[in-house]
N, C-alpha and C. Protein backbone atom coordinates (compact mmCIF):
# COMPACT_ATOMS: atom_id res chain seq x y z
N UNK A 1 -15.12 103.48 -96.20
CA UNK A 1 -14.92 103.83 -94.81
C UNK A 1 -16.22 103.52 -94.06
N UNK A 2 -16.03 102.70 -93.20
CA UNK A 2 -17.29 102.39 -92.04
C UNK A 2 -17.00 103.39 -90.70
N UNK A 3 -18.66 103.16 -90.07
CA UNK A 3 -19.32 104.13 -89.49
C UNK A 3 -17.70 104.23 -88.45
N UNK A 4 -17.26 103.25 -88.13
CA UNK A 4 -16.26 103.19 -86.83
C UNK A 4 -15.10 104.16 -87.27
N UNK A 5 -15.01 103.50 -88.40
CA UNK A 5 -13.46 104.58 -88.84
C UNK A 5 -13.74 105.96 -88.99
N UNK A 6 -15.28 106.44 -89.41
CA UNK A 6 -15.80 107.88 -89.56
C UNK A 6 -15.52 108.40 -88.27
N UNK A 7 -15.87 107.84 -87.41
CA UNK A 7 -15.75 108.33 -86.02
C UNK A 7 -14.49 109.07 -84.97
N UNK A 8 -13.64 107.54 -85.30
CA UNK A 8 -12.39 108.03 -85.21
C UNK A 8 -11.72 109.14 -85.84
N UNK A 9 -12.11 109.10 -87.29
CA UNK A 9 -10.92 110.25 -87.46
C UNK A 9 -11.90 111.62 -87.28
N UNK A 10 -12.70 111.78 -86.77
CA UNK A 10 -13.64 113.09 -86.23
C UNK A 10 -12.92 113.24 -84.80
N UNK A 11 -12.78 112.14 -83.95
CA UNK A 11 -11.99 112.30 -82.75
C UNK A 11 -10.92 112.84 -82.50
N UNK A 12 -10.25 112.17 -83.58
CA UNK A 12 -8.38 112.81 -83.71
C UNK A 12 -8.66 114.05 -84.35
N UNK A 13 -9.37 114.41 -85.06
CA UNK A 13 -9.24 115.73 -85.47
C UNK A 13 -9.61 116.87 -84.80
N UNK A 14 -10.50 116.10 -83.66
CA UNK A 14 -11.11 117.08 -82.64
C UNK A 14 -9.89 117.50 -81.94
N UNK A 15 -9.45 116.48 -81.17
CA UNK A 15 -8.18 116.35 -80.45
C UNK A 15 -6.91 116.96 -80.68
N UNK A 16 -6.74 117.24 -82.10
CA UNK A 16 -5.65 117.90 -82.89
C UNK A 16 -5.81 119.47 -82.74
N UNK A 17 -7.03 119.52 -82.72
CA UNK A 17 -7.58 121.23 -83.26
C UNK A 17 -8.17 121.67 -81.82
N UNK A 18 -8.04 121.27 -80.76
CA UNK A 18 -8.95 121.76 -79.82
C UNK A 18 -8.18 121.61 -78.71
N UNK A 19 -7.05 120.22 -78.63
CA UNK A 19 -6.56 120.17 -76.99
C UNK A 19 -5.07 119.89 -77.49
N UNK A 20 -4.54 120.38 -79.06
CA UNK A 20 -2.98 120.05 -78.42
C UNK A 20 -2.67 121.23 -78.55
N UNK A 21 -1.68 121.87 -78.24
CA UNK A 21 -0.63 122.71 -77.98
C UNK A 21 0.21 122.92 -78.28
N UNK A 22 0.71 123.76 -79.86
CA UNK A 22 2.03 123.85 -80.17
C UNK A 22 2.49 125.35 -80.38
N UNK A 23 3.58 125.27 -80.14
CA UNK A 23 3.96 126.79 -79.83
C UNK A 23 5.42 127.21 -81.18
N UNK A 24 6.01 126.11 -81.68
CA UNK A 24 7.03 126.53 -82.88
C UNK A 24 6.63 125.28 -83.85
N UNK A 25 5.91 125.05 -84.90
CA UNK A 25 5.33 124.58 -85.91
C UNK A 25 5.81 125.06 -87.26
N UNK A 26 6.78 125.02 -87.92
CA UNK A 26 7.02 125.22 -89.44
C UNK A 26 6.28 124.78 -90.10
N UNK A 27 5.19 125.39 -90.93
CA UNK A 27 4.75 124.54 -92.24
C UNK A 27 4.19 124.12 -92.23
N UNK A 28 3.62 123.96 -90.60
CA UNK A 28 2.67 122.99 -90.63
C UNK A 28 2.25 123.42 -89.36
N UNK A 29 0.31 123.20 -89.33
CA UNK A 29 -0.17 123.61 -88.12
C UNK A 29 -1.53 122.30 -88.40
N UNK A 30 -1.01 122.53 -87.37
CA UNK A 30 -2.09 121.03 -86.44
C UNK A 30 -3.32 121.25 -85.90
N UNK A 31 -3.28 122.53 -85.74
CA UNK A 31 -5.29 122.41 -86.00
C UNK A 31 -5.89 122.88 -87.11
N UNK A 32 -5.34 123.02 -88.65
CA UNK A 32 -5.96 122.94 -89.75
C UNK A 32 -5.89 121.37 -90.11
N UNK A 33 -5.08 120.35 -89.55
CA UNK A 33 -4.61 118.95 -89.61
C UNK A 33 -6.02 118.41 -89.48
N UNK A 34 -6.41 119.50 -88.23
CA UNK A 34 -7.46 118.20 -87.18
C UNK A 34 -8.66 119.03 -87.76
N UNK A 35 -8.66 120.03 -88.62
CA UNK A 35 -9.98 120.35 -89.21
C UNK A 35 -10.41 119.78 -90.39
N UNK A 36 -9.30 119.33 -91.20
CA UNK A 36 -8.98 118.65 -92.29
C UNK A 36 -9.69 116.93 -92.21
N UNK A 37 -9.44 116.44 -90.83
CA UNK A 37 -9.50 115.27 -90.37
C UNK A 37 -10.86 115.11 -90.46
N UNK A 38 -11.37 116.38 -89.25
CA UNK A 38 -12.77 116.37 -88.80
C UNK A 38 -13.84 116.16 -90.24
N UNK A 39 -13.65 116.99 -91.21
CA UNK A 39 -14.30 117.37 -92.70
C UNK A 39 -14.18 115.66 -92.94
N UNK A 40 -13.29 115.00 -93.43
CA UNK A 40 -13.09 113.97 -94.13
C UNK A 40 -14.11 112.51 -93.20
N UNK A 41 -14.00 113.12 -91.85
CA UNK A 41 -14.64 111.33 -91.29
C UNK A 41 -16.00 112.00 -90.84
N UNK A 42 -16.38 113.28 -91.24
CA UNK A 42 -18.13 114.25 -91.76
C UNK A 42 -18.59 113.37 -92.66
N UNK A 43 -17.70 113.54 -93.93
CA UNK A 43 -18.28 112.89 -95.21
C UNK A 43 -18.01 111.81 -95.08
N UNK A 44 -17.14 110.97 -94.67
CA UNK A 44 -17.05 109.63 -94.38
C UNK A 44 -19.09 108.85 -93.67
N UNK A 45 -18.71 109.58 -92.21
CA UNK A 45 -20.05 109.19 -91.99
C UNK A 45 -21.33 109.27 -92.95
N UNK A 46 -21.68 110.58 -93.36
CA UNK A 46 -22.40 110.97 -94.65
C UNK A 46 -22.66 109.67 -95.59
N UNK A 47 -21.51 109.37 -96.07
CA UNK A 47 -21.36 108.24 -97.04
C UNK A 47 -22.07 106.74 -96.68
N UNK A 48 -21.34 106.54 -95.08
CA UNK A 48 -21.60 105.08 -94.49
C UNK A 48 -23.34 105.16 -94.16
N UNK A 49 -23.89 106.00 -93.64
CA UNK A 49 -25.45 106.42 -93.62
C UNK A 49 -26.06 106.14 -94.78
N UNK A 50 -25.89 106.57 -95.99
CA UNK A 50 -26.44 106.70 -96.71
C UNK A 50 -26.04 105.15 -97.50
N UNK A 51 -24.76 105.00 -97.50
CA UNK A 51 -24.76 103.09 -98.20
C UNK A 51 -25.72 102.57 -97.38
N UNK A 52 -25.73 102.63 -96.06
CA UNK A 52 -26.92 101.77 -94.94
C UNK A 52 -28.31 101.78 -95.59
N UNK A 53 -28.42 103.15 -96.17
CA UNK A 53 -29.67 103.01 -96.14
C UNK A 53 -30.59 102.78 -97.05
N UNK A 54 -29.18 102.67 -98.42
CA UNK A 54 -30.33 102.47 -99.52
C UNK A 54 -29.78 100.98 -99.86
N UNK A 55 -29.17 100.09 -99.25
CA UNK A 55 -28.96 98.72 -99.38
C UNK A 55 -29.84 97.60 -99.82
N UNK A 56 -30.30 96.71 -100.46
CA UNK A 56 -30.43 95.77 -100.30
C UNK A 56 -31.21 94.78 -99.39
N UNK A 57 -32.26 94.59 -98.84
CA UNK A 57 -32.41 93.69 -97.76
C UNK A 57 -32.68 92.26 -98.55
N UNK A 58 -31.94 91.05 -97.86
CA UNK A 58 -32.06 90.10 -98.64
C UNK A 58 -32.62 88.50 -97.85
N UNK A 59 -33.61 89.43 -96.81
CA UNK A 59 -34.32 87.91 -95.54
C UNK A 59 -35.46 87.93 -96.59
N UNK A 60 -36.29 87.33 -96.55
CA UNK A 60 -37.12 86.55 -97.20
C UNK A 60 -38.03 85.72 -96.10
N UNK A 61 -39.34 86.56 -95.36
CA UNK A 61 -40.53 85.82 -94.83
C UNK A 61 -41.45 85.41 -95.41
N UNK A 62 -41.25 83.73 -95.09
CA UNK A 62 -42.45 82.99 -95.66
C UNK A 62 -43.67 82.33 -94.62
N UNK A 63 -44.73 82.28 -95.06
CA UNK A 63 -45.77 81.79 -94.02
C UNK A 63 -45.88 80.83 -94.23
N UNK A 64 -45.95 79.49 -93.74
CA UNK A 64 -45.81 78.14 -94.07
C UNK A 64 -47.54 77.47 -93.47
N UNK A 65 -48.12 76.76 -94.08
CA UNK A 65 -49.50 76.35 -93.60
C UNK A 65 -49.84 76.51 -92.16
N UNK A 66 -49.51 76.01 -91.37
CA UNK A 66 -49.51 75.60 -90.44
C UNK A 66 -49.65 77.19 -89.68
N UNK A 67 -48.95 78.32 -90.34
CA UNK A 67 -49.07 79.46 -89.67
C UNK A 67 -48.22 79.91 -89.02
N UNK A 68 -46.82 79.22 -88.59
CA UNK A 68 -45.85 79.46 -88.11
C UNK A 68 -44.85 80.29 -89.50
N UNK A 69 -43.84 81.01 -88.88
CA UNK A 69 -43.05 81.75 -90.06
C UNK A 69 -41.53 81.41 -89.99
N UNK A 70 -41.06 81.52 -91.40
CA UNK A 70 -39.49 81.08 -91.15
C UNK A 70 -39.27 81.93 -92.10
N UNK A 71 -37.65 82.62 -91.31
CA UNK A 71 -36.85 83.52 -92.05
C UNK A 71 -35.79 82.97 -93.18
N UNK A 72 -35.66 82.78 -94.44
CA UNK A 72 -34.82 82.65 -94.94
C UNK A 72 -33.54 83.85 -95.16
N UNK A 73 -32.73 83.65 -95.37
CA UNK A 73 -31.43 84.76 -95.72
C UNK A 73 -30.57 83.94 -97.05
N UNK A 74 -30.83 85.04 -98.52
CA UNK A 74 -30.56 84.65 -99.38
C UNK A 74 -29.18 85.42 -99.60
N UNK A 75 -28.39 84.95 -100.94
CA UNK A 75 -26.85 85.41 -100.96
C UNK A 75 -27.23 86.61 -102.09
N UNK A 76 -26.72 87.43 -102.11
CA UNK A 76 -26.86 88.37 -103.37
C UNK A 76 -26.37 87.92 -104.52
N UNK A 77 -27.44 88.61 -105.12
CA UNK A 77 -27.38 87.55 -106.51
C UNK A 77 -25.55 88.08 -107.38
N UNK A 78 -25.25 88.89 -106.78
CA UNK A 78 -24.03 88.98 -107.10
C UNK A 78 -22.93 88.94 -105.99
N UNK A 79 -21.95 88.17 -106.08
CA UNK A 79 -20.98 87.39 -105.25
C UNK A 79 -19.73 88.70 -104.85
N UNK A 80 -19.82 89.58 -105.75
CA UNK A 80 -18.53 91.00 -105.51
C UNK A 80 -19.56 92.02 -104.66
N UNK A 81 -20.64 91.75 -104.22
CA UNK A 81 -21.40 92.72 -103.49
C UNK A 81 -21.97 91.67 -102.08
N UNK A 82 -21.38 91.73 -101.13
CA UNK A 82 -21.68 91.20 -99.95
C UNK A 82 -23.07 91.47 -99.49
N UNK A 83 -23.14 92.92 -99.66
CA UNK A 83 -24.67 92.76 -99.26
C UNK A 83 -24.71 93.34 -97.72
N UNK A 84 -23.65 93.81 -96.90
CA UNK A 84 -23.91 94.45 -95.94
C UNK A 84 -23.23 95.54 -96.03
């Protein structure tokens, strides 16, 4: 789950638990729905933060004689891990 989708479902769950309105609900109540929601795209974000941050960086600055610098961007050395 990325940061966007964490977000969203914190929204709808806000939205569920805070501004709808139901008055005959069997079995089911819609602002434990949207608290349920809120918890899950918490740890969602939690998760996407923390993949961010212990990632990989894979540019590569080299100083070339002359003193000017060029960025290379290498592929991860493994092809099932994108790397972002």
């Amino acid at each position: 789950m990325r940061i966007g989708a964490s977000l969203a479902l914190i929204a709808i769950g806000a939205i569920l638990k805070f501004a709808v309105n139901t008055q005959h609900t069997s079995g089911f109540n819609i602002g434990t729905a949207g608290i349920i929601l809120m918890i899950v795209g918490a740890v969602g974000l939690v998760l996407s933060v923390i993949a961010m941050s212990v990632r990989r960086r894979t540019d590569v600055v080299e100083r070339t004689p002359a003193g000017s610098r060029s960025t290379t961007y290498m592929a991860p050395s493994d092809p099932a891990d994108p790397g972002y």
